[in-house]
N, C-alpha and C. Protein backbone atom coordinates (compact mmCIF):
# COMPACT_ATOMS: atom_id res chain seq x y z
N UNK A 1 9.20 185.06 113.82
CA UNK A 1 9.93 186.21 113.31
C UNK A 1 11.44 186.00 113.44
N UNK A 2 11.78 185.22 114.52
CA UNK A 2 13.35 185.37 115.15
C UNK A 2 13.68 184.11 113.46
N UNK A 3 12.74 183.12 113.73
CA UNK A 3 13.31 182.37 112.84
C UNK A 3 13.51 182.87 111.06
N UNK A 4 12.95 183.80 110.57
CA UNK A 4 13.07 184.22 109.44
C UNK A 4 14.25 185.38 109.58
N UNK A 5 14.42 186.04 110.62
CA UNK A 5 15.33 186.58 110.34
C UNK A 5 16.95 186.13 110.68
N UNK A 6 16.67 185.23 110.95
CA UNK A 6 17.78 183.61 111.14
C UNK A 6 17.88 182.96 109.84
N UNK A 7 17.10 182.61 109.21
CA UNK A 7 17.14 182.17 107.88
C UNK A 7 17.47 183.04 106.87
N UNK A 8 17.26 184.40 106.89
CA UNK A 8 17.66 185.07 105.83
C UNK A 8 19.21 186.03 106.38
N UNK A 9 19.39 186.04 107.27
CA UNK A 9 20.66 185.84 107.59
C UNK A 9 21.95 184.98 107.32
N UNK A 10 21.48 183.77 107.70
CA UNK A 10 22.22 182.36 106.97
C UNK A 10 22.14 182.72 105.57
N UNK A 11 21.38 182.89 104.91
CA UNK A 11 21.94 182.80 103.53
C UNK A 11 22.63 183.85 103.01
N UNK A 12 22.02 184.96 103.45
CA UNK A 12 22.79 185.93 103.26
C UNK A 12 24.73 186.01 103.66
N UNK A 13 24.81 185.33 105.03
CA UNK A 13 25.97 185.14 104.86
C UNK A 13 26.71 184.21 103.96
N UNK A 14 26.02 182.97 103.64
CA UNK A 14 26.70 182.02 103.07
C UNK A 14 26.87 182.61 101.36
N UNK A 15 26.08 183.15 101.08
CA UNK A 15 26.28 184.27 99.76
C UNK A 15 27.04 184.83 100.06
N UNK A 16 27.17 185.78 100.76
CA UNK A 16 28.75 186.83 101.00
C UNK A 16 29.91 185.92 101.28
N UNK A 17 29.80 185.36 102.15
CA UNK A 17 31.15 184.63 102.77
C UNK A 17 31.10 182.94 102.56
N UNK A 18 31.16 182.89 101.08
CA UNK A 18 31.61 181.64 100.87
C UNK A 18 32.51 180.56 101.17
N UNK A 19 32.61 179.08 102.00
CA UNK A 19 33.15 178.47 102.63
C UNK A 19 33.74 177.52 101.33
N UNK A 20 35.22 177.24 101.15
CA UNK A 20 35.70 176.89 100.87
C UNK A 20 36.51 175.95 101.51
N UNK A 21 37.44 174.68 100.79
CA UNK A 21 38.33 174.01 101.58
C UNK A 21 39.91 173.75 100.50
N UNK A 22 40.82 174.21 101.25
CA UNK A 22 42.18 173.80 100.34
C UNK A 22 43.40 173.01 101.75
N UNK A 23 44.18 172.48 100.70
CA UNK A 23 45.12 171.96 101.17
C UNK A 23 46.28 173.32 101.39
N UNK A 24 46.91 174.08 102.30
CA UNK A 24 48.06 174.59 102.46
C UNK A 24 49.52 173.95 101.99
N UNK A 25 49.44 174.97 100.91
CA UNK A 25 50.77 174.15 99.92
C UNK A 25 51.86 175.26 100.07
N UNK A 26 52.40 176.52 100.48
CA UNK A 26 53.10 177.48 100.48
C UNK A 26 52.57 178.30 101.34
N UNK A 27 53.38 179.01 102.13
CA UNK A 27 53.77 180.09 103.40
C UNK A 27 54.24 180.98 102.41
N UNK A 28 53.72 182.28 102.07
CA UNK A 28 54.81 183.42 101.18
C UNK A 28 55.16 183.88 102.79
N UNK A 29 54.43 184.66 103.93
CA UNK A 29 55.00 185.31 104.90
C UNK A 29 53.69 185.29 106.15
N UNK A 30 54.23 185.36 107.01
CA UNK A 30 53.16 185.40 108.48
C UNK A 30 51.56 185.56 107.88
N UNK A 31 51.19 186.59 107.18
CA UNK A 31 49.97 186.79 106.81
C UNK A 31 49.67 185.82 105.40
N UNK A 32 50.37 185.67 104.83
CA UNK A 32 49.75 185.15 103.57
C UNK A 32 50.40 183.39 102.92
N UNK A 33 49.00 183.13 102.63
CA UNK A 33 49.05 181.42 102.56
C UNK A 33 48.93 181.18 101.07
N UNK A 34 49.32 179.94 100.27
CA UNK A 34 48.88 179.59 99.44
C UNK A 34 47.97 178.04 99.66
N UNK A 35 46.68 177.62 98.85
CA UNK A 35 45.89 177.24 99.02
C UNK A 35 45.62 175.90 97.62
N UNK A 36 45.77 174.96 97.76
CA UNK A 36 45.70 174.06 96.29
C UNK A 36 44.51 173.36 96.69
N UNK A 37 42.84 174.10 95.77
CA UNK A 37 41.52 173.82 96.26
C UNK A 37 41.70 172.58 95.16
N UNK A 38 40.25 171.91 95.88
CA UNK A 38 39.48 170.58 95.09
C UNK A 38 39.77 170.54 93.60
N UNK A 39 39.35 171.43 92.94
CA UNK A 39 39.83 171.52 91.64
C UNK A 39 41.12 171.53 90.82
N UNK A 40 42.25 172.07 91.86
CA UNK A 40 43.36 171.13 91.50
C UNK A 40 44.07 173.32 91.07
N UNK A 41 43.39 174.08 91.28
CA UNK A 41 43.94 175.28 90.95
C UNK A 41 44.71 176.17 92.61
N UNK A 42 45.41 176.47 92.37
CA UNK A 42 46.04 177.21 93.66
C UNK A 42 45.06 178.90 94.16
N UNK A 43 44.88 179.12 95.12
CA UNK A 43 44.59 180.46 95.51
C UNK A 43 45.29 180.77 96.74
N UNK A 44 45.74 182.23 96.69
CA UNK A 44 46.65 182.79 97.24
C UNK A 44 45.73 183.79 98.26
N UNK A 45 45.57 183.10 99.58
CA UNK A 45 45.00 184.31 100.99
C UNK A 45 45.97 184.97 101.69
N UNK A 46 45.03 185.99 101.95
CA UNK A 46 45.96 187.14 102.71
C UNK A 46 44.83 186.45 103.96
N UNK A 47 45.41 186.15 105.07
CA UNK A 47 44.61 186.63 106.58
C UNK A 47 44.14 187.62 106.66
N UNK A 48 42.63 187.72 107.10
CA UNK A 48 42.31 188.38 107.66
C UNK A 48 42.56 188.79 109.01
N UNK A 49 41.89 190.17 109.30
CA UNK A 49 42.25 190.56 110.75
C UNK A 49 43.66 190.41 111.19
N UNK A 50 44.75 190.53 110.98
CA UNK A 50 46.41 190.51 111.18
C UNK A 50 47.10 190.70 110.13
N UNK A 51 48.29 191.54 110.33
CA UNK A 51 49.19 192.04 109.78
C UNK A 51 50.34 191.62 110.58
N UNK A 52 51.70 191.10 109.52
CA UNK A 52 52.53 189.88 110.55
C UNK A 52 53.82 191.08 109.96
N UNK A 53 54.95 191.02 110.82
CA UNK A 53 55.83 191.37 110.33
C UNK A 53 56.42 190.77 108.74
N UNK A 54 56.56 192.18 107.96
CA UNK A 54 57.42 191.69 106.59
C UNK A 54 58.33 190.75 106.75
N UNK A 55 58.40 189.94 105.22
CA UNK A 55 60.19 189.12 105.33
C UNK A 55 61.52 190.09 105.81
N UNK A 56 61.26 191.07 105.47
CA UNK A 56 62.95 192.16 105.68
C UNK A 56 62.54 192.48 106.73
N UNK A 57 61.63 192.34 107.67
CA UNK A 57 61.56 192.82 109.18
C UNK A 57 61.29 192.30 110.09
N UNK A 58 62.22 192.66 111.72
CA UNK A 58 62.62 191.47 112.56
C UNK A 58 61.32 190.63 112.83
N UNK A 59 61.00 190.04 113.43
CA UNK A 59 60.43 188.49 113.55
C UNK A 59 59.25 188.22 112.34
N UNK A 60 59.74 188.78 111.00
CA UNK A 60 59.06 188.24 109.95
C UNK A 60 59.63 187.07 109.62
N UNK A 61 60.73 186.21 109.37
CA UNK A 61 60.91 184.72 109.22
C UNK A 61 59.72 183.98 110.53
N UNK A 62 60.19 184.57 111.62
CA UNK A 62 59.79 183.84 113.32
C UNK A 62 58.46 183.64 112.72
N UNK A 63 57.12 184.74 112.05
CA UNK A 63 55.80 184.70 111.34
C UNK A 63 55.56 183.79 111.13
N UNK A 64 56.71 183.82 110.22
CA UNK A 64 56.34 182.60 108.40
C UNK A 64 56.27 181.34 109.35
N UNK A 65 57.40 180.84 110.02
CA UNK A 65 57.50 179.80 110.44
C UNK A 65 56.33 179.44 111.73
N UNK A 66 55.95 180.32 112.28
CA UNK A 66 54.45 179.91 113.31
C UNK A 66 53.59 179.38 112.65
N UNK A 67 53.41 180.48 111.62
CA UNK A 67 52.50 180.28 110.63
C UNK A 67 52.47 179.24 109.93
N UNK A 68 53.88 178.31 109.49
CA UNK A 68 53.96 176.84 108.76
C UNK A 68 53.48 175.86 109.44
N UNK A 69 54.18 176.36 110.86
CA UNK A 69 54.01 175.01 111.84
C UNK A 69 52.62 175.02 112.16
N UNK A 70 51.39 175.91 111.70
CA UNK A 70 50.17 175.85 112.46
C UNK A 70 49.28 175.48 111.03
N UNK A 71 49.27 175.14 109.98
CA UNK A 71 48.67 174.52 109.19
C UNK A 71 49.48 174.43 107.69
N UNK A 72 51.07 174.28 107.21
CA UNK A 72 51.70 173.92 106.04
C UNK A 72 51.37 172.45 106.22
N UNK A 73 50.75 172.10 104.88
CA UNK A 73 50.40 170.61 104.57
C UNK A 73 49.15 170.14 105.16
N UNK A 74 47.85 171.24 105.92
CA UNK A 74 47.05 170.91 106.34
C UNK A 74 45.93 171.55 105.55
N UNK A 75 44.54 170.49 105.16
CA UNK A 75 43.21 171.26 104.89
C UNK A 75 42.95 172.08 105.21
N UNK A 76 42.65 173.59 105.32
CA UNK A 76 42.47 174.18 106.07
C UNK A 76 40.56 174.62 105.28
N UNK A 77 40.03 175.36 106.28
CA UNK A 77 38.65 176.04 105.73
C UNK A 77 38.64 177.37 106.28
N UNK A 78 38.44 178.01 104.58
CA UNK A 78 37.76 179.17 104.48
C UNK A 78 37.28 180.12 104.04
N UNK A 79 36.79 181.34 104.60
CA UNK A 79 36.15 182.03 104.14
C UNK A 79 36.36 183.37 103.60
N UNK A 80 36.15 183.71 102.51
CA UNK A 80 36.58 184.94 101.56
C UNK A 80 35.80 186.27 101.95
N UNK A 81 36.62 187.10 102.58
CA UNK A 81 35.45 188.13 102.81
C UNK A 81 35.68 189.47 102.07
N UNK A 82 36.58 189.17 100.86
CA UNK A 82 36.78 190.19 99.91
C UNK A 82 38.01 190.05 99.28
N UNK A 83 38.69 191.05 98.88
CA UNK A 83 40.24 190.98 98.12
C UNK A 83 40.82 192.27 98.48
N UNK A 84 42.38 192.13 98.53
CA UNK A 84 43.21 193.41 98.72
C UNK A 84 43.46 193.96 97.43
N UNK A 85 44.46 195.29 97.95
CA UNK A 85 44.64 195.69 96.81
C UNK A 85 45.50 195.21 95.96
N UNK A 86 46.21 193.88 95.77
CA UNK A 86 46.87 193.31 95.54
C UNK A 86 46.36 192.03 94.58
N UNK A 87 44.95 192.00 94.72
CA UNK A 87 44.37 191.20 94.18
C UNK A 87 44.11 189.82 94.89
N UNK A 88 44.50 189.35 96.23
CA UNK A 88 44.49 188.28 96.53
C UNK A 88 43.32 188.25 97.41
N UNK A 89 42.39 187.11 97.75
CA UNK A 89 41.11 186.61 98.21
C UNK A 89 41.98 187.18 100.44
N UNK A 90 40.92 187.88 101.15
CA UNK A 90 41.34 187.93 101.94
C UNK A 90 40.29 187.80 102.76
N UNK A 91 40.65 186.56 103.96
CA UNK A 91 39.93 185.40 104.49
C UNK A 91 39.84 184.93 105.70
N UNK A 92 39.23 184.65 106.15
CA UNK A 92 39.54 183.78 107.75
C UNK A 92 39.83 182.38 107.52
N UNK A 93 40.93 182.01 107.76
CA UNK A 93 41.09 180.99 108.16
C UNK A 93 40.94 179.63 108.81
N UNK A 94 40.10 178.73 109.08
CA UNK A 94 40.29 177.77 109.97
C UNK A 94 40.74 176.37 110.10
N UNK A 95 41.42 175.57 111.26
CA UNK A 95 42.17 174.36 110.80
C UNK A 95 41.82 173.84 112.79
N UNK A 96 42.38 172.06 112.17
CA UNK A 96 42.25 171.42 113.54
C UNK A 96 41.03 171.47 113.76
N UNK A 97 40.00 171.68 113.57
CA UNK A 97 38.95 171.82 114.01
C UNK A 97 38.15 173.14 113.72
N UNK A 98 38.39 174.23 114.88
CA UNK A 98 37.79 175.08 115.16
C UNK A 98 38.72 176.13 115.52
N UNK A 99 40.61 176.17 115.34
CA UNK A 99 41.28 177.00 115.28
C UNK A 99 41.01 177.95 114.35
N UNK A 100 40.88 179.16 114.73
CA UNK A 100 40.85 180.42 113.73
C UNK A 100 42.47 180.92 113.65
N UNK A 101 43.22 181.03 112.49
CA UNK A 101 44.78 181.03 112.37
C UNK A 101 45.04 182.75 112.97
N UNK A 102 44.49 183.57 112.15
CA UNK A 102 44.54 184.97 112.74
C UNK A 102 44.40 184.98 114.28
N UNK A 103 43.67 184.49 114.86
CA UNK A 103 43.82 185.26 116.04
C UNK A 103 44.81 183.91 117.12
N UNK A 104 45.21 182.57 116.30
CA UNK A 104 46.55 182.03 117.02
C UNK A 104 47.70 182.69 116.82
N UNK A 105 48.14 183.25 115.81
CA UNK A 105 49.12 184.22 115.40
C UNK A 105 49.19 185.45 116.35
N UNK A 106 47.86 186.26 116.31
CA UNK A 106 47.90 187.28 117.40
C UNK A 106 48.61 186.80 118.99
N UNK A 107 47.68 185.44 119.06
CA UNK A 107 47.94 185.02 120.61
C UNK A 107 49.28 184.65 121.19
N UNK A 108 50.27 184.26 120.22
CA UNK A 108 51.39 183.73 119.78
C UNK A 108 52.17 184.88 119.86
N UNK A 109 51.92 186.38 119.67
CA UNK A 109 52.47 187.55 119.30
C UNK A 109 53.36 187.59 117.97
N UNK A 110 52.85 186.96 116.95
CA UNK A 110 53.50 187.12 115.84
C UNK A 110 52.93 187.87 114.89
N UNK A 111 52.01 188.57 115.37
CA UNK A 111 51.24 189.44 114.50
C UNK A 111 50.37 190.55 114.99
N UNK A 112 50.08 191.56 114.60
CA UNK A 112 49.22 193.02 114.91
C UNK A 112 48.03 192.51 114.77
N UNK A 113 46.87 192.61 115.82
CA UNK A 113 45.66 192.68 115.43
C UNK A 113 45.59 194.10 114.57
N UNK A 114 44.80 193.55 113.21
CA UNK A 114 44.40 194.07 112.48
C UNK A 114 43.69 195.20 112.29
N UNK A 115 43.34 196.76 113.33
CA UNK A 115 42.61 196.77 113.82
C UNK A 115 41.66 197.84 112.77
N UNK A 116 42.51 198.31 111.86
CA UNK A 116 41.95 199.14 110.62
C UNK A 116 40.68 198.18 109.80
N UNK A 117 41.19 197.27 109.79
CA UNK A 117 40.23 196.28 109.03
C UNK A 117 39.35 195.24 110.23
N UNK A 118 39.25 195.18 111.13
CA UNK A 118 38.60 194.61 112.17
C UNK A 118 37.98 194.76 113.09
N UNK A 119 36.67 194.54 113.85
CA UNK A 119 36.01 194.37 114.84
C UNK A 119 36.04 193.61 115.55
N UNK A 120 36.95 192.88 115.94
CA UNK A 120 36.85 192.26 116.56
C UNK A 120 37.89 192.17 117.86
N UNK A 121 37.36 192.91 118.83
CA UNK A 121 38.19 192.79 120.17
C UNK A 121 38.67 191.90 120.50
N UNK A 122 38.15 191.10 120.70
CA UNK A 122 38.92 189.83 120.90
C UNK A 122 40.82 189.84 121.07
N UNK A 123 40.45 190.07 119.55
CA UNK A 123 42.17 190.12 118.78
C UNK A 123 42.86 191.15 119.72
N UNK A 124 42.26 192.37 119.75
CA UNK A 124 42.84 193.36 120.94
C UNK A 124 43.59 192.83 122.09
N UNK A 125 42.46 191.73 122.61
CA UNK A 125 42.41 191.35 124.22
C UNK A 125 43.73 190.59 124.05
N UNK A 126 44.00 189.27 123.18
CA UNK A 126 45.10 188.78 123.18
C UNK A 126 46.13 189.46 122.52
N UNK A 127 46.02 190.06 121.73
CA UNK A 127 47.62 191.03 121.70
C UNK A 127 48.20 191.71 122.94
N UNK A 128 47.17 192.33 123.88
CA UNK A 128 47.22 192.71 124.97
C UNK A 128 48.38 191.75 125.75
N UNK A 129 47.35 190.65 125.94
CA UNK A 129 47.93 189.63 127.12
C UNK A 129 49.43 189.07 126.44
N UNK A 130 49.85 188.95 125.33
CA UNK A 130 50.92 188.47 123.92
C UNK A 130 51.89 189.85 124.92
N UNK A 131 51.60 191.12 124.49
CA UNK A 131 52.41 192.10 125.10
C UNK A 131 53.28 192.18 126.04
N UNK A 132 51.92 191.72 127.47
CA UNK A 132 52.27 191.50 128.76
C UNK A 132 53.33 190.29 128.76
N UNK A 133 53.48 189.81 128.09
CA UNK A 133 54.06 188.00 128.69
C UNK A 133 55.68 188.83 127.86
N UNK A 134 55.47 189.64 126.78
CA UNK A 134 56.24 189.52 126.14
C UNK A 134 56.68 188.61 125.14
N UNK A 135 55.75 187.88 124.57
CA UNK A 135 55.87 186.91 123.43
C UNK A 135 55.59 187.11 122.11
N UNK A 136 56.50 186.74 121.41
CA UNK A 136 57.14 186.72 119.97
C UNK A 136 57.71 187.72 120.05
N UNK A 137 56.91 189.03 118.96
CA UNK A 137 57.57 189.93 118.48
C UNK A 137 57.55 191.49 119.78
N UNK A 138 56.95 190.82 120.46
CA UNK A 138 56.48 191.70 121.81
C UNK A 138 57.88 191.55 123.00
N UNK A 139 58.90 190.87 122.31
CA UNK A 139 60.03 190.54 123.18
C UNK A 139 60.71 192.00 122.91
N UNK A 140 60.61 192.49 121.49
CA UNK A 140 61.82 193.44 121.23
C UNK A 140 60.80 194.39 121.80
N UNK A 141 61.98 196.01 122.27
CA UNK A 141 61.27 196.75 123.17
C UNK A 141 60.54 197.87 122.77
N UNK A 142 60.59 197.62 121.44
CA UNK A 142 60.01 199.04 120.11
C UNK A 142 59.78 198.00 118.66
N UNK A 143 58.73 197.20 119.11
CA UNK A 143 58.45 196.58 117.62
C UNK A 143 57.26 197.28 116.56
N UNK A 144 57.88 196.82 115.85
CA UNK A 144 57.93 198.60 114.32
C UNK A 144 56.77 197.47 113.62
N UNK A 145 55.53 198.04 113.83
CA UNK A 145 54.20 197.55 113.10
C UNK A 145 54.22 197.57 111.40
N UNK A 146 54.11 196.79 110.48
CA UNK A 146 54.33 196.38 109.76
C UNK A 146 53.74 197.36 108.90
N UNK A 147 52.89 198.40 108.46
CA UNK A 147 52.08 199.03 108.21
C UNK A 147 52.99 200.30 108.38
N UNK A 148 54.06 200.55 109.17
CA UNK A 148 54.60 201.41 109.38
C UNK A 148 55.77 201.13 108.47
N UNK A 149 56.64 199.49 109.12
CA UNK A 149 57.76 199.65 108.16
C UNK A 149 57.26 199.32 106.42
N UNK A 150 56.04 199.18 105.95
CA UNK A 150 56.10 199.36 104.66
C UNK A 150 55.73 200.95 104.10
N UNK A 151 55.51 201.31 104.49
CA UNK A 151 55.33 203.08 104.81
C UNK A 151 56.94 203.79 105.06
N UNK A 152 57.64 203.34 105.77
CA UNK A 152 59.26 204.09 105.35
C UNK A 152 59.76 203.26 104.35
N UNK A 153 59.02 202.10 103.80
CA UNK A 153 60.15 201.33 102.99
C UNK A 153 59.57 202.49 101.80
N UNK A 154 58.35 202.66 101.55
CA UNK A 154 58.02 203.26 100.50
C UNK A 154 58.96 204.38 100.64
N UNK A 155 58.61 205.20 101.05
CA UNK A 155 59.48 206.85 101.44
C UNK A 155 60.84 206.61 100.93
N UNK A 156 61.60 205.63 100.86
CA UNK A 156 63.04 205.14 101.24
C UNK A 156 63.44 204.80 99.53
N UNK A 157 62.03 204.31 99.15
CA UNK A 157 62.00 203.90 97.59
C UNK A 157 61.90 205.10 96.65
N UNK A 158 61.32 206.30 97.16
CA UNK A 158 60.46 206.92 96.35
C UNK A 158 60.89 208.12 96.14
């Protein structure tokens, strides 16, 4: 029994969450990668599970650049677990092996665990400990969650 419902599990995921592999060819910002797959066409991921500071907001360059130095110019693999409203494939990440990029970013403090879109504590636990140390964006003493400053940018626009 354990084994059939192991097997129809596996496929079931590998149907939903299709594994892909691209080369990292472009950083737009902390959360979002561009991707130049086997076929020679580009796709554009949003990370899953994290939200990184915007470009116009403080340690959104500091993002981009964690984020370059941890897989720009590397294969990376992964997996699509839907699309934003924006239209772009939004994914987990993985590189080096068995690095998951979302939650090095979290650990790094360059990014919000995700937590509207996520289950996964984990991400909690190291933003937590990111907090405590005070690292990355956890240095400044009121850092403005990204979700928020695109929410007054709107207001500000509108």
């Amino acid at each position: 029994m354990k084994k059939i419902f192991y097997l129809l599990f596996l496929a079931l995921s590998t149907s939903l969450f299709s594994q892909a592999k691209g080369k990292v060819i472009k950083i737009k910002d902390g959360d979002t990668i561009v991707v130049l797959l086997p076929d020679h066409t580009e796709q554009t991921l949003r990370l899953a599970e994290v939200d990184c500071p915007e470009s116009g907001q403080a340690f959104g360059k500091n993002a981009k650049q964690f984020t370059a130095g941890q897989v720009f110019g590397k294969t990376v693999i992964f997996y699509k677990i839907g699309k934003d409203r924006y239209g772009r494939g939004v994914a987990g990440v993985f590189y080096d092996g068995d690095k998951y990029l979302s939650r090095e970013i979290v650990r790094a403090g360059f990014g919000w665990w995700y937590f509207k879109a996520s289950k996964n504590t984990e991400l909690q636990k190291l933003q937590d400990e990111a907090k405590e140390q005070r690292l990355g964006l956890w240095a400044d003493k009121n850092p403005l969650s990204p979700w928020y400053f695109r929410k007054v940018k709107r207001k500000g626009n509108g």
